[in-house]
C-alpha atoms as a PDB file:
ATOM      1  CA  UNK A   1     -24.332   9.684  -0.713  1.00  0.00           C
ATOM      2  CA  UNK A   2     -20.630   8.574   0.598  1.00  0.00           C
ATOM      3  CA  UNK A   3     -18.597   6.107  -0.880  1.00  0.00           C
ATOM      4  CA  UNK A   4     -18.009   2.024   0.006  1.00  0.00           C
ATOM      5  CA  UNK A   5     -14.746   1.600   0.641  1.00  0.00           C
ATOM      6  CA  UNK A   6     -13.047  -2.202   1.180  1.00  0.00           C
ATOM      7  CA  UNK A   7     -10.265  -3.602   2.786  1.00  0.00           C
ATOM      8  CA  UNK A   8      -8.408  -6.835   1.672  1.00  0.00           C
ATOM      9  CA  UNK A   9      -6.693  -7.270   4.821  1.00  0.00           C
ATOM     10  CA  UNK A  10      -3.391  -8.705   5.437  1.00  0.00           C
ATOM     11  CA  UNK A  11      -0.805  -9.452   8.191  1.00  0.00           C
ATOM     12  CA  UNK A  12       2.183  -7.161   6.083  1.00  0.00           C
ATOM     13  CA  UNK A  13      -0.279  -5.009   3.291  1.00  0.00           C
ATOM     14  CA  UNK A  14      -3.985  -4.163   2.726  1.00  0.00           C
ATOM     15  CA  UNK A  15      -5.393  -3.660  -0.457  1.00  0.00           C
ATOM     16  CA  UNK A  16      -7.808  -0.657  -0.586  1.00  0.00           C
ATOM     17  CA  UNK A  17     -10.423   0.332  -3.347  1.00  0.00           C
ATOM     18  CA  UNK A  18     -13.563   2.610  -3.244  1.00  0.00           C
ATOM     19  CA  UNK A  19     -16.715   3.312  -5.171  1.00  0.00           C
ATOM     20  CA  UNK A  20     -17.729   6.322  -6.679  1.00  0.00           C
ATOM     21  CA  UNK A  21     -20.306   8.250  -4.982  1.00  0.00           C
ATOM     22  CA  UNK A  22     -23.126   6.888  -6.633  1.00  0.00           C
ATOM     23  CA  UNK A  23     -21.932   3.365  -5.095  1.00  0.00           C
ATOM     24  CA  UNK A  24     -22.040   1.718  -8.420  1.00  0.00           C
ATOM     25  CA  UNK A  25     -17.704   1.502  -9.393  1.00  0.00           C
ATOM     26  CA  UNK A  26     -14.992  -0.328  -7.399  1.00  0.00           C
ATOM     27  CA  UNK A  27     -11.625   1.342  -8.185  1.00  0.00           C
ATOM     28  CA  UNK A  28      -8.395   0.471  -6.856  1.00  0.00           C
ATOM     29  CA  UNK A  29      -7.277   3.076  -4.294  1.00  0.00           C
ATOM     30  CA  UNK A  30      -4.034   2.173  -2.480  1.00  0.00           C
ATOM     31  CA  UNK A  31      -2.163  -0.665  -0.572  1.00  0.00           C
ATOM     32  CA  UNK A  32      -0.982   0.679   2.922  1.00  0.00           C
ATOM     33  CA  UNK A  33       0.748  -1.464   4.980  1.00  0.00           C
ATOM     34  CA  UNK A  34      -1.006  -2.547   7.869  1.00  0.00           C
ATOM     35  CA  UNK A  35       0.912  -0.605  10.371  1.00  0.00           C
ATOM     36  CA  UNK A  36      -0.142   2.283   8.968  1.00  0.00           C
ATOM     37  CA  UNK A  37      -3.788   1.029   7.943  1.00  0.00           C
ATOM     38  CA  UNK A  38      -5.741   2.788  11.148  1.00  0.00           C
ATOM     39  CA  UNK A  39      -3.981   6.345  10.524  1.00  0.00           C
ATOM     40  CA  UNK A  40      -4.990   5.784   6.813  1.00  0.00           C
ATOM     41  CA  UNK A  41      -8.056   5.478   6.970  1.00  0.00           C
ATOM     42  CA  UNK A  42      -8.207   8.368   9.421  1.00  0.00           C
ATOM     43  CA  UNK A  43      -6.885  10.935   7.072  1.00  0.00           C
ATOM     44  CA  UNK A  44      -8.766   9.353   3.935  1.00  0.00           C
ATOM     45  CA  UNK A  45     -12.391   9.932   6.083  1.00  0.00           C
ATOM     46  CA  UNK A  46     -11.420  13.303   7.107  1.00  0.00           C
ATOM     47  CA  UNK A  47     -11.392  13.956   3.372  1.00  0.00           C
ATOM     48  CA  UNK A  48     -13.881  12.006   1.607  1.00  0.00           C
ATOM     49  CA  UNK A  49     -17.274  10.823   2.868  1.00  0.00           C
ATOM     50  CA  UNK A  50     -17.551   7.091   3.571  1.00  0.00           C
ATOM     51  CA  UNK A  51     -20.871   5.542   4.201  1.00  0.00           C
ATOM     52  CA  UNK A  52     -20.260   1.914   4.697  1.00  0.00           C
ATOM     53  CA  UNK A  53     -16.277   0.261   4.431  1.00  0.00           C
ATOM     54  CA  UNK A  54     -16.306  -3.568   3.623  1.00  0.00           C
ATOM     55  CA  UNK A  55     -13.497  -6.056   4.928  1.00  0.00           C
ATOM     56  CA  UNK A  56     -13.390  -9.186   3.136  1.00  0.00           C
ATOM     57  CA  UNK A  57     -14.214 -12.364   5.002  1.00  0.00           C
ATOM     58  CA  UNK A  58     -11.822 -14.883   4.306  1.00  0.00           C
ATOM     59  CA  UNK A  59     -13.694 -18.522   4.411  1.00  0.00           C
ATOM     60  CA  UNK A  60     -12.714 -22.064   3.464  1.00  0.00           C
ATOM     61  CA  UNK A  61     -14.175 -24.119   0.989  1.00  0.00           C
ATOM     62  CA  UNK A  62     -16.637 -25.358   3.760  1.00  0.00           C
ATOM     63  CA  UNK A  63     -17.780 -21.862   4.559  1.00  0.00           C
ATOM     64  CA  UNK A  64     -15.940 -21.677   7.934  1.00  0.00           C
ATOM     65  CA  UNK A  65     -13.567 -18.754   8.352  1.00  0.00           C
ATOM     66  CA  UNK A  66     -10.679 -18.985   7.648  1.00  0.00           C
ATOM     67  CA  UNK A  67      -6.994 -18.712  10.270  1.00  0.00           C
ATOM     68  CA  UNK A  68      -7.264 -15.383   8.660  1.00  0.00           C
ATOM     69  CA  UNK A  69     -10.098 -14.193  10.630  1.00  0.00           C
ATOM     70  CA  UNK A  70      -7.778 -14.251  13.938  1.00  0.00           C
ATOM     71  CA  UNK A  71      -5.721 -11.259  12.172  1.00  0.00           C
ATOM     72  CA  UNK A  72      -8.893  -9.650  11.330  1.00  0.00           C
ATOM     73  CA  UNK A  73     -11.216  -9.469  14.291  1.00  0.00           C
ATOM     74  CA  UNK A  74      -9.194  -7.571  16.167  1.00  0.00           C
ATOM     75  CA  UNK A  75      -8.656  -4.404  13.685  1.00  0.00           C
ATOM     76  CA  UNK A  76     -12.513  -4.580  13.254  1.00  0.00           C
ATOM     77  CA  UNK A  77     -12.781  -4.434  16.816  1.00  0.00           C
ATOM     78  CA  UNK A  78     -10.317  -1.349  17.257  1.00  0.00           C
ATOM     79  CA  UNK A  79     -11.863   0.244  14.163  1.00  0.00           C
ATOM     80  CA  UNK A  80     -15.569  -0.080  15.238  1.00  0.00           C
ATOM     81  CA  UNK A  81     -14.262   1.873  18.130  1.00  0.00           C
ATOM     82  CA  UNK A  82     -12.543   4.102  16.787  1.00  0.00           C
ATOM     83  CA  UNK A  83     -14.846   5.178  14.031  1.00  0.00           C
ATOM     84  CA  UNK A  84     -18.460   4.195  15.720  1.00  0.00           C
ATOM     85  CA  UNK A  85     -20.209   6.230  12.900  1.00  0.00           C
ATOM     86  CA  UNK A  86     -18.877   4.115  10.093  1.00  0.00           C
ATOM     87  CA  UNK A  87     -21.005   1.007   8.908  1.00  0.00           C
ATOM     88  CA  UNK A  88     -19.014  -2.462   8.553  1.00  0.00           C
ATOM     89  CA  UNK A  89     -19.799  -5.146   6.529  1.00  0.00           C
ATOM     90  CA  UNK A  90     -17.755  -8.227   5.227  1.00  0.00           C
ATOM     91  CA  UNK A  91     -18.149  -9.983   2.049  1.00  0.00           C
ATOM     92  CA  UNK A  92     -16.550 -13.230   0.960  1.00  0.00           C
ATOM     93  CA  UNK A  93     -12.807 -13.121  -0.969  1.00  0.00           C
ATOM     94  CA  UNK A  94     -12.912 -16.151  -1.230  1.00  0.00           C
ATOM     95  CA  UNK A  95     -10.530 -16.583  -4.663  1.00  0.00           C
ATOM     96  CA  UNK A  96     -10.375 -13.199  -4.644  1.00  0.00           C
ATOM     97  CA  UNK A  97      -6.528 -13.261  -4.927  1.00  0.00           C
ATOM     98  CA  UNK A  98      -6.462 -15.513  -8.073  1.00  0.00           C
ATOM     99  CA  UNK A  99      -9.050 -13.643  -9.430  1.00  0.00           C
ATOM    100  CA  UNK A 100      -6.936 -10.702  -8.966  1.00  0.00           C
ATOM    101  CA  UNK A 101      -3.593 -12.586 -10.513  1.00  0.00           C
ATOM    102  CA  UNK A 102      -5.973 -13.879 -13.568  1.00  0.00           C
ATOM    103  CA  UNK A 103      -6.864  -9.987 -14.353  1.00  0.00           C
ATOM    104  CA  UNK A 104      -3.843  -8.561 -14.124  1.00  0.00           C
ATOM    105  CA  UNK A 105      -2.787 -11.347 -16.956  1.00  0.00           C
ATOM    106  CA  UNK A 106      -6.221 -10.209 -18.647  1.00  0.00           C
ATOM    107  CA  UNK A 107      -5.324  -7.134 -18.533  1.00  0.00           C
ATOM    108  CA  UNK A 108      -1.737  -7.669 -20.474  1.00  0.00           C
ATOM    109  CA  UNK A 109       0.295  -7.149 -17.440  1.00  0.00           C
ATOM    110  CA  UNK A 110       4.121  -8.295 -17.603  1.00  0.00           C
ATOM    111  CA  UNK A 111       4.885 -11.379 -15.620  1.00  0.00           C
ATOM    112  CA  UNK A 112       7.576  -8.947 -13.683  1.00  0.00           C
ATOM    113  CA  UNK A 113       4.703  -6.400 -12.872  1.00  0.00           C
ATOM    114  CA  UNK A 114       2.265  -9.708 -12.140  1.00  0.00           C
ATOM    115  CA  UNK A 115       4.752 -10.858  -9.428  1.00  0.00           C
ATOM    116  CA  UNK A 116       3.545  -6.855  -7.499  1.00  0.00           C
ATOM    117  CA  UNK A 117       1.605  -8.567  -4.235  1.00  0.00           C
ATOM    118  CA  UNK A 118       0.918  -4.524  -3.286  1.00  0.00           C
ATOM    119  CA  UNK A 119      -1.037  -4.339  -6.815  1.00  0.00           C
ATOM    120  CA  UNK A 120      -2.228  -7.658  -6.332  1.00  0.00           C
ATOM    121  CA  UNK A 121      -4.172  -7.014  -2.772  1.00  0.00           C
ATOM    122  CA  UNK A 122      -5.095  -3.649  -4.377  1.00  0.00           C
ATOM    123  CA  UNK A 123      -7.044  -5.441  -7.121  1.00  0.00           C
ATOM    124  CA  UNK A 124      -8.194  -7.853  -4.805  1.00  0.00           C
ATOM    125  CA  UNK A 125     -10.115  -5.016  -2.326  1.00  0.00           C
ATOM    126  CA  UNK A 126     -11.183  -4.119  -5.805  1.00  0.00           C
ATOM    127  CA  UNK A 127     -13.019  -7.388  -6.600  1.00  0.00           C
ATOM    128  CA  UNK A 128     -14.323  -7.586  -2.871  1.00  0.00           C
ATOM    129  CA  UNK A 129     -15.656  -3.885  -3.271  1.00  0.00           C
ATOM    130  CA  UNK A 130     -17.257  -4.743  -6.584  1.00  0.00           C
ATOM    131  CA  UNK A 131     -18.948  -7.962  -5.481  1.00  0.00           C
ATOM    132  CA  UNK A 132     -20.302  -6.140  -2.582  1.00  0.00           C
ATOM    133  CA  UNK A 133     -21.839  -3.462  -4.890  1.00  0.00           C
ATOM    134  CA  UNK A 134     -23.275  -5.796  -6.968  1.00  0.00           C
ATOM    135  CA  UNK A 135     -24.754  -8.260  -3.941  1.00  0.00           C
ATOM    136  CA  UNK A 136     -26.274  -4.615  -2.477  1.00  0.00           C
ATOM    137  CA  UNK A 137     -28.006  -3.727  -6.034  1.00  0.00           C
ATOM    138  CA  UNK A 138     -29.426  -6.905  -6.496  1.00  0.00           C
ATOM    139  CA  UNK A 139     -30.947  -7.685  -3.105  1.00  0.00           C
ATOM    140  CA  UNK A 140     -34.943  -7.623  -2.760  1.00  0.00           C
END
């Protein structure tokens, strides 16, 4: 089995986690910036097996997407091209970003290494990876 990995994609930076091979962990991987994401994600699939990689799908409060999305669509598009073999899904981050601030304060993080948006986009793929894993578990 090959691992989930997710994408917390930005205009400057995306976060990047993956799961273990059993598909059960999120862990943070990297944040690339997105200039550099496609040739990334290359060299990362050349060396570890991916089975499914998961962008987060940035919604409003009334479950329409999001400005964001404009940014989005179009790497999917180029990606889905370039990598036809790779399964895409999208799962809401919705919060995911304040979620990500609130851990890193859980976690005893100084307020100097809290103010780190790389860290904080790489925790936030992190919480979009895990939700997914959790959402795929639990289905029916």
């Amino acid at each position: 089995m090959g691992r989930v990995l997710a994408i917390d994609y930005g205009q400057k930076r995306c976060g990047i986690a993956v799961s273990d091979t059993l598909q059960l962990i999120a862990n943070g991987l990297d944040t690339i910036p997105t200039a550099n994401l496609m040739s990334f994600l290359e060299n990362y699939f050349q060396r570890e097996p991916v089975d499914v990689v998961v962008f987060g799908l940035p919604r409003q409060m009334n479950n329409q997407e999001s400005q964001s999305m404009q940014y989005i669509a179009p790497f999917v598009k180029r990606f889905k091209e370039k990598f036809p073999d790779k399964k895409v899904e999208f799962e809401d981050e919705r919060f995911t970003s304040k979620m990500a601030f609130q851990t890193m304060i859980d976690c005893g993080l100084k307020k100097k290494e809290r103010q780190n948006k790389a860290l904080i986009d790489q925790v936030s793929a992190t919480i979009i990876l895990q939700s997914y894993l959790e959402n795929k578990n639990y289905k029916i």
